[in-house]
Protein backbone atom coordinates (compact mmCIF):
# COMPACT_ATOMS: atom_id res chain seq x y z
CA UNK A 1 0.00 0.00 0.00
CA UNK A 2 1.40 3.30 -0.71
CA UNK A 3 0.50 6.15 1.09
CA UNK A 4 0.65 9.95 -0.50
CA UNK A 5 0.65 13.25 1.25
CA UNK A 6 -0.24 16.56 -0.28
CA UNK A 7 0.58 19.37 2.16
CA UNK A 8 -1.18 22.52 0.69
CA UNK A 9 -1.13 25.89 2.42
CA UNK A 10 -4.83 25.33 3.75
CA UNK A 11 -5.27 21.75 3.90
CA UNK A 12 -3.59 18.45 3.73
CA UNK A 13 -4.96 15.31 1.31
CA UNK A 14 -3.89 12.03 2.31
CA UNK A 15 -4.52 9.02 -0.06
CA UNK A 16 -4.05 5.23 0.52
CA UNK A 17 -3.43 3.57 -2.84
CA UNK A 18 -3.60 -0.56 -3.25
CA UNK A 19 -1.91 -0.13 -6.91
CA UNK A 20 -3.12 2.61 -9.12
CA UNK A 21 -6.49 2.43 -7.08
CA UNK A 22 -7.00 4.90 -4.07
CA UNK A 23 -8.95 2.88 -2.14
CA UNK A 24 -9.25 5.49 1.29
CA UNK A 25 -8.52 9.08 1.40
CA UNK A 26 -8.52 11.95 3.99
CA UNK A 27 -8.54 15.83 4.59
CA UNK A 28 -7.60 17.66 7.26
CA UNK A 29 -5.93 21.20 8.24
CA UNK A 30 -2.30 22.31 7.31
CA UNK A 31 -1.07 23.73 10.98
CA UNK A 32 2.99 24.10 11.04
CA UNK A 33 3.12 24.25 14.76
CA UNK A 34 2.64 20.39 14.31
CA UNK A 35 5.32 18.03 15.43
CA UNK A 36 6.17 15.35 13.81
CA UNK A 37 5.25 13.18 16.92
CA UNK A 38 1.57 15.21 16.63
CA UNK A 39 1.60 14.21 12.74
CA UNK A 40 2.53 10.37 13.28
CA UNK A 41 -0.40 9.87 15.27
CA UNK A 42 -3.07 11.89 13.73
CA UNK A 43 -2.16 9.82 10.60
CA UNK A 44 -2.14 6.47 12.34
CA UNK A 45 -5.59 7.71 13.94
CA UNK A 46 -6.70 8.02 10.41
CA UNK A 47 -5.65 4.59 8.86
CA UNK A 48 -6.42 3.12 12.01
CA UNK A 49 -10.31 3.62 10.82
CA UNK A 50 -10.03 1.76 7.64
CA UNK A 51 -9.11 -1.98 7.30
CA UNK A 52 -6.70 -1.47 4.67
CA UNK A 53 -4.69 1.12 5.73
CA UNK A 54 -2.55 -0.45 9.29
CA UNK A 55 0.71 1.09 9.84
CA UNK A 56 2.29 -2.45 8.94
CA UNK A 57 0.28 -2.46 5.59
CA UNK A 58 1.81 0.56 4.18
CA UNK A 59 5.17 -0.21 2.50
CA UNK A 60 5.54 3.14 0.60
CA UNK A 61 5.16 7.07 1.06
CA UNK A 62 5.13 9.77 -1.70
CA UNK A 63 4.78 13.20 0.07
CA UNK A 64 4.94 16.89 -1.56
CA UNK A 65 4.01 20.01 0.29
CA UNK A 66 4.00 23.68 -0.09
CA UNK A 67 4.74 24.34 3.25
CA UNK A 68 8.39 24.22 4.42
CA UNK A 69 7.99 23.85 8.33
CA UNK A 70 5.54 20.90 7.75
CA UNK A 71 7.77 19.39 5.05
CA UNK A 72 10.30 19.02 7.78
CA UNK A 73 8.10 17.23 10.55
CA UNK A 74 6.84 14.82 8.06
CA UNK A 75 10.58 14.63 7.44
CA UNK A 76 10.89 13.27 10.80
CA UNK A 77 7.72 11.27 10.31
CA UNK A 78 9.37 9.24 8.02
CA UNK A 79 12.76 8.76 10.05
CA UNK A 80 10.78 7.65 13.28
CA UNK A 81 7.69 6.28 12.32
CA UNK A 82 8.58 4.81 8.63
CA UNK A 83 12.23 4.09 8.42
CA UNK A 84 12.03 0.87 7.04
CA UNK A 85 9.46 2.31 4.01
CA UNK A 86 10.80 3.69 1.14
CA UNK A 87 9.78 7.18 0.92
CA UNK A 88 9.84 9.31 -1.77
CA UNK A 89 9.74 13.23 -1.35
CA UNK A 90 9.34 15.45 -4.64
CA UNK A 91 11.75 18.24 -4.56
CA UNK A 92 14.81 18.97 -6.74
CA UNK A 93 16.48 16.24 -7.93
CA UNK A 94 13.74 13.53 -7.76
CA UNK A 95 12.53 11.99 -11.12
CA UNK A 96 8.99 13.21 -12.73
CA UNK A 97 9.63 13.08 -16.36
CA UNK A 98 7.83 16.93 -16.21
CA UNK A 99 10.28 19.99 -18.56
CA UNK A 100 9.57 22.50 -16.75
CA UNK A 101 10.07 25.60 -19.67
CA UNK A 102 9.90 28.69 -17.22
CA UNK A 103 12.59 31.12 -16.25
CA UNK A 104 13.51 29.78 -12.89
CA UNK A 105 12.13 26.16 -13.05
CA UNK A 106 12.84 26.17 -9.24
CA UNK A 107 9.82 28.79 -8.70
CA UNK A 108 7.56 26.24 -9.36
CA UNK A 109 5.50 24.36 -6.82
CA UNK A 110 5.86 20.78 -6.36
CA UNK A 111 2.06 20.34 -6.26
CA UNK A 112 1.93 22.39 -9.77
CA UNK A 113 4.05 19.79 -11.28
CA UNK A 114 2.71 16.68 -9.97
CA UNK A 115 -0.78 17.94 -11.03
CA UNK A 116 1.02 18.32 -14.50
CA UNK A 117 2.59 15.09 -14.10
CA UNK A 118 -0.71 13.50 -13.55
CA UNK A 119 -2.86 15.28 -15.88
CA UNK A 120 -0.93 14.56 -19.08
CA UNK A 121 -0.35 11.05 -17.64
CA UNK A 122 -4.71 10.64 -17.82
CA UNK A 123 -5.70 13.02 -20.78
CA UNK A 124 -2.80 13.92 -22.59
CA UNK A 125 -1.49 17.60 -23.79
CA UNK A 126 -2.43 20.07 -24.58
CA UNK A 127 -4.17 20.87 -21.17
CA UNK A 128 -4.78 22.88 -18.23
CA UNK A 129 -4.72 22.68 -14.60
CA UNK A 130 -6.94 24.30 -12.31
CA UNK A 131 -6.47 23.94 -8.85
CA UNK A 132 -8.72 25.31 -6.38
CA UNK A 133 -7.24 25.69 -3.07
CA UNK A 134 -5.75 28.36 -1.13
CA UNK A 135 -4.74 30.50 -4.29
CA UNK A 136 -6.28 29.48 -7.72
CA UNK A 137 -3.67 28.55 -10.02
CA UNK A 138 -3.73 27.79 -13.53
CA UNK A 139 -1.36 25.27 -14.98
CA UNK A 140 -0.42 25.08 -18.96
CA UNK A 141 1.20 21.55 -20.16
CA UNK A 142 1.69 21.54 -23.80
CA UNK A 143 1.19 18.50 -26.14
CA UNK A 144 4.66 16.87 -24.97
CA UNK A 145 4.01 17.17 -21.70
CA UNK A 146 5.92 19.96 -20.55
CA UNK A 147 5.23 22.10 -17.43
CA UNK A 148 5.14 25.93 -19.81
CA UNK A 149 3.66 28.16 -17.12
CA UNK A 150 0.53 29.30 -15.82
CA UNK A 151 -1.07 31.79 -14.01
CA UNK A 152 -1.73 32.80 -10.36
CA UNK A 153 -5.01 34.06 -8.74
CA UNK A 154 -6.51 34.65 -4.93
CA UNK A 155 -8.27 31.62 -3.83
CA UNK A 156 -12.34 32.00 -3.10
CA UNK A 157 -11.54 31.06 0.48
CA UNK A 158 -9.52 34.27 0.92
CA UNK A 159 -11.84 36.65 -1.36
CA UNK A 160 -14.46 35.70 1.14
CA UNK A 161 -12.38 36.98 3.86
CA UNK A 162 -11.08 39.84 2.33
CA UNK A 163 -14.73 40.88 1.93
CA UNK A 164 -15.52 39.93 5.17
CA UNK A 165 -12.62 41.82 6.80
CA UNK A 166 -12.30 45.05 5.03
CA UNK A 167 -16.59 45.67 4.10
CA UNK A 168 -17.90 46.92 7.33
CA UNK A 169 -21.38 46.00 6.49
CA UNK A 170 -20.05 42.72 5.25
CA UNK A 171 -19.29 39.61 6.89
CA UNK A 172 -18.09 35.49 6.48
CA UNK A 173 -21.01 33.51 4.59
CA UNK A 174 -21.43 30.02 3.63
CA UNK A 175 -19.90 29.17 0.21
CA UNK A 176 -22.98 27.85 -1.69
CA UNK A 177 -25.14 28.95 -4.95
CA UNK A 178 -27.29 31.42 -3.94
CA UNK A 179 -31.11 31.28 -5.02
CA UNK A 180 -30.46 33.70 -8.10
CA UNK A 181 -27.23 35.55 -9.78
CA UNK A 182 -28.90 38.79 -9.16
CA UNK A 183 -28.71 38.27 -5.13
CA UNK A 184 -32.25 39.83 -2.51
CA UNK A 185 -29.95 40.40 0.37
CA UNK A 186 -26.65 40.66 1.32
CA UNK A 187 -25.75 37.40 1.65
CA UNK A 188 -27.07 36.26 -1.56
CA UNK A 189 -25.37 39.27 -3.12
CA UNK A 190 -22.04 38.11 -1.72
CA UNK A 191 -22.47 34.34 -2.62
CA UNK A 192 -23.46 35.40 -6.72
CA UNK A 193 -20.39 37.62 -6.59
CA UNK A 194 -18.06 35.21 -5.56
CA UNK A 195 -19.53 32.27 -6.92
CA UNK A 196 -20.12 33.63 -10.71
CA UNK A 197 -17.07 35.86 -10.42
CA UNK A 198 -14.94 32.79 -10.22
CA UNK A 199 -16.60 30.52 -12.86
CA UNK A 200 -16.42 34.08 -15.19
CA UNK A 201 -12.29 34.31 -13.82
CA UNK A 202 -11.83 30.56 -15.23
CA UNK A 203 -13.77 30.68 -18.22
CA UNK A 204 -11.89 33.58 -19.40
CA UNK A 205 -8.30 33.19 -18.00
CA UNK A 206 -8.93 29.16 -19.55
CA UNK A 207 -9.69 30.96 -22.81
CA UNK A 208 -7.07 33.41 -23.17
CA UNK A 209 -4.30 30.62 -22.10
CA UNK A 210 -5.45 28.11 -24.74
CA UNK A 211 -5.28 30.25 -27.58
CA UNK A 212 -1.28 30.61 -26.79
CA UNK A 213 -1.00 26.83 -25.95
CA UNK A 214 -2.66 25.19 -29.10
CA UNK A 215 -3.40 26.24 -32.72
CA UNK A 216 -7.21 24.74 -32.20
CA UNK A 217 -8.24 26.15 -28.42
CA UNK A 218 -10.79 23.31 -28.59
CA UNK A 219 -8.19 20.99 -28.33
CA UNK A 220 -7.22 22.02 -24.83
CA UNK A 221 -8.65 20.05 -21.92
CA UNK A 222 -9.41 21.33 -18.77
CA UNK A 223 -8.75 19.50 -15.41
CA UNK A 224 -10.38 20.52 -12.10
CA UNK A 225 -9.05 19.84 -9.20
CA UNK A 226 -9.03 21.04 -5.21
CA UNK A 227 -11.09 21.03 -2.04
CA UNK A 228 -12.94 23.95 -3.56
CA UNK A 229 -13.29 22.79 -7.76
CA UNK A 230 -17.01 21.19 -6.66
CA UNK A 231 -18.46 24.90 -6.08
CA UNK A 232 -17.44 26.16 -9.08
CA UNK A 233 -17.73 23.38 -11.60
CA UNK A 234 -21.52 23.44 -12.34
CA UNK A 235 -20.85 27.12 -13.30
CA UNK A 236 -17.71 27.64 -15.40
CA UNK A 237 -18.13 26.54 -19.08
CA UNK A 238 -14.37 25.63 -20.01
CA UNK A 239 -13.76 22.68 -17.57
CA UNK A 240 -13.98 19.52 -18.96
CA UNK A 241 -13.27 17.67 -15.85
CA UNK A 242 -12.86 16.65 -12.58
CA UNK A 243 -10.34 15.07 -10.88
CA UNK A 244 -10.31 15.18 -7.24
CA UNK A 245 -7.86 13.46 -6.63
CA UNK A 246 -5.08 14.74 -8.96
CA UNK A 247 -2.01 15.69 -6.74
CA UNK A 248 -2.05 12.25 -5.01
CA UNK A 249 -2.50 10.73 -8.74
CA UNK A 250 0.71 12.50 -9.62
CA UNK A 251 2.59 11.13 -6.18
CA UNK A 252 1.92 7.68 -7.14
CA UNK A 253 3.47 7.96 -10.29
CA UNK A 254 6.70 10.02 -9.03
CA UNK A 255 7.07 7.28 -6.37
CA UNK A 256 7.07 4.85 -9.50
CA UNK A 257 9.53 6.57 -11.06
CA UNK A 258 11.85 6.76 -8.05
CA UNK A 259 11.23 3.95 -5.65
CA UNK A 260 14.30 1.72 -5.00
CA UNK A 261 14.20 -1.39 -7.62
């Protein structure tokens, strides 16, 4: 059983994977001040509640994270808890098969090229990335499969506190579709703003990118993915579809490429 860990900024996705199936998954909150000796056993309370997934069962780990403290505990997770698994961290150095074509290929988030990693492993290039999490990123691959670049945008957790912090009539709401675009109260008028602002920010960002990454924009395909993809993806046109599980996708096959023979 391998076992991947995506550390985002927000949360962290853990998936248990019996081959190339993920048969368990989990999500709970990035927090740095974590030790390592906190992490080991909220992730053995976690496996602990599914059959498959005992500490003895797991005989591989695939971890990338955006978050440097955290990237150290687990780290120490894997020298304490897992030293006899192979483990398999994605940072410079480690095998993914991804060209990254940008001006300092080191910029680059691991996450943003294991998602590319993944996507052009399951639908091929040309396509694009978008992940929904803390920030909203967009991620070009082109038809070879090279990482070209992407784009950058605040996530619709943080717009919603942004409003809520700096309107002084305005305050945190749930993030749901509101009963019509044009909203009857504040609320409402809040939810249509940030739920139809977003779907309009990917339908025309996704439009604008795919006319410089293929000759035929049609040919593009557009990948979903992150804790927040399900609000949006009734509501913006250009995504073709989605794939929760994406990041942890892309760990399995870096671990492929890199475990010990």
């Amino acid at each position: 059983m391998l076992l991947t860990i995506d550390v985002g900024n927000t949360q962290t996705t853990l998936g248990l994977f019996d081959g190339e199936e993920i048969v368990e998954h989990w999500r709970i909150s990035t927090d740095p001040r974590r030790t390592a000796d906190e992490l080991a056993v909220l992730m053995q309370g976690l496996m602990g509640s599914h059959p498959m997934a005992s500490e003895e069962r797991v005989d591989g780990l695939a971890i990338c994270s955006s978050v440097p403290a955290v990237l150290h505990e687990l780290r120490e997770v894997t020298r304490r808890y897992y030293g006899d698994v192979p483990a398999v961290i994605v940072e410079p150095g480690v095998k993914t098969g991804v060209h990254v074509l940008m001006d300092n290929p080191k910029e680059v988030g691991a996450d943003r090229i294991v998602n590319a990693l993944a996507a052009n492993h399951l639908y091929g290039g040309p396509c694009i990335v978008v992940d929904f999490g803390t920030a909203t990123t967009f991620d070009a691959i082109n038809e070879r499969g090279d990482y070209i670049g992407g784009a950058i945008a605040p996530g619709i957790e943080i717009s919603v506190e942004a409003l809520g912090v700096r309107g002084a009539q305005l305050r945190k709401i749930e993030l749901t579709r509101p009963r019509n675009v044009i909203g009857k109260n504040t609320v409402e008028g809040m939810q249509s703003g940030i739920l139809y602002g977003f779907a309009g920010q990917v339908d025309g960002l996704v439009a604008r990118m795919s006319k410089e990454l293929a000759k035929d924009p049609e040919d593009v395909q557009v990948i979903a993915t992150g804790g927040l993809a399900p609000l949006v993806l009734g509501e913006a046109a250009a995504i073709d579809v989605h794939e929760p599980w994406l990041t942890l996708i892309g760990l399995r096959l870096v671990y492929e490429r890199n475990k010990p023979s």
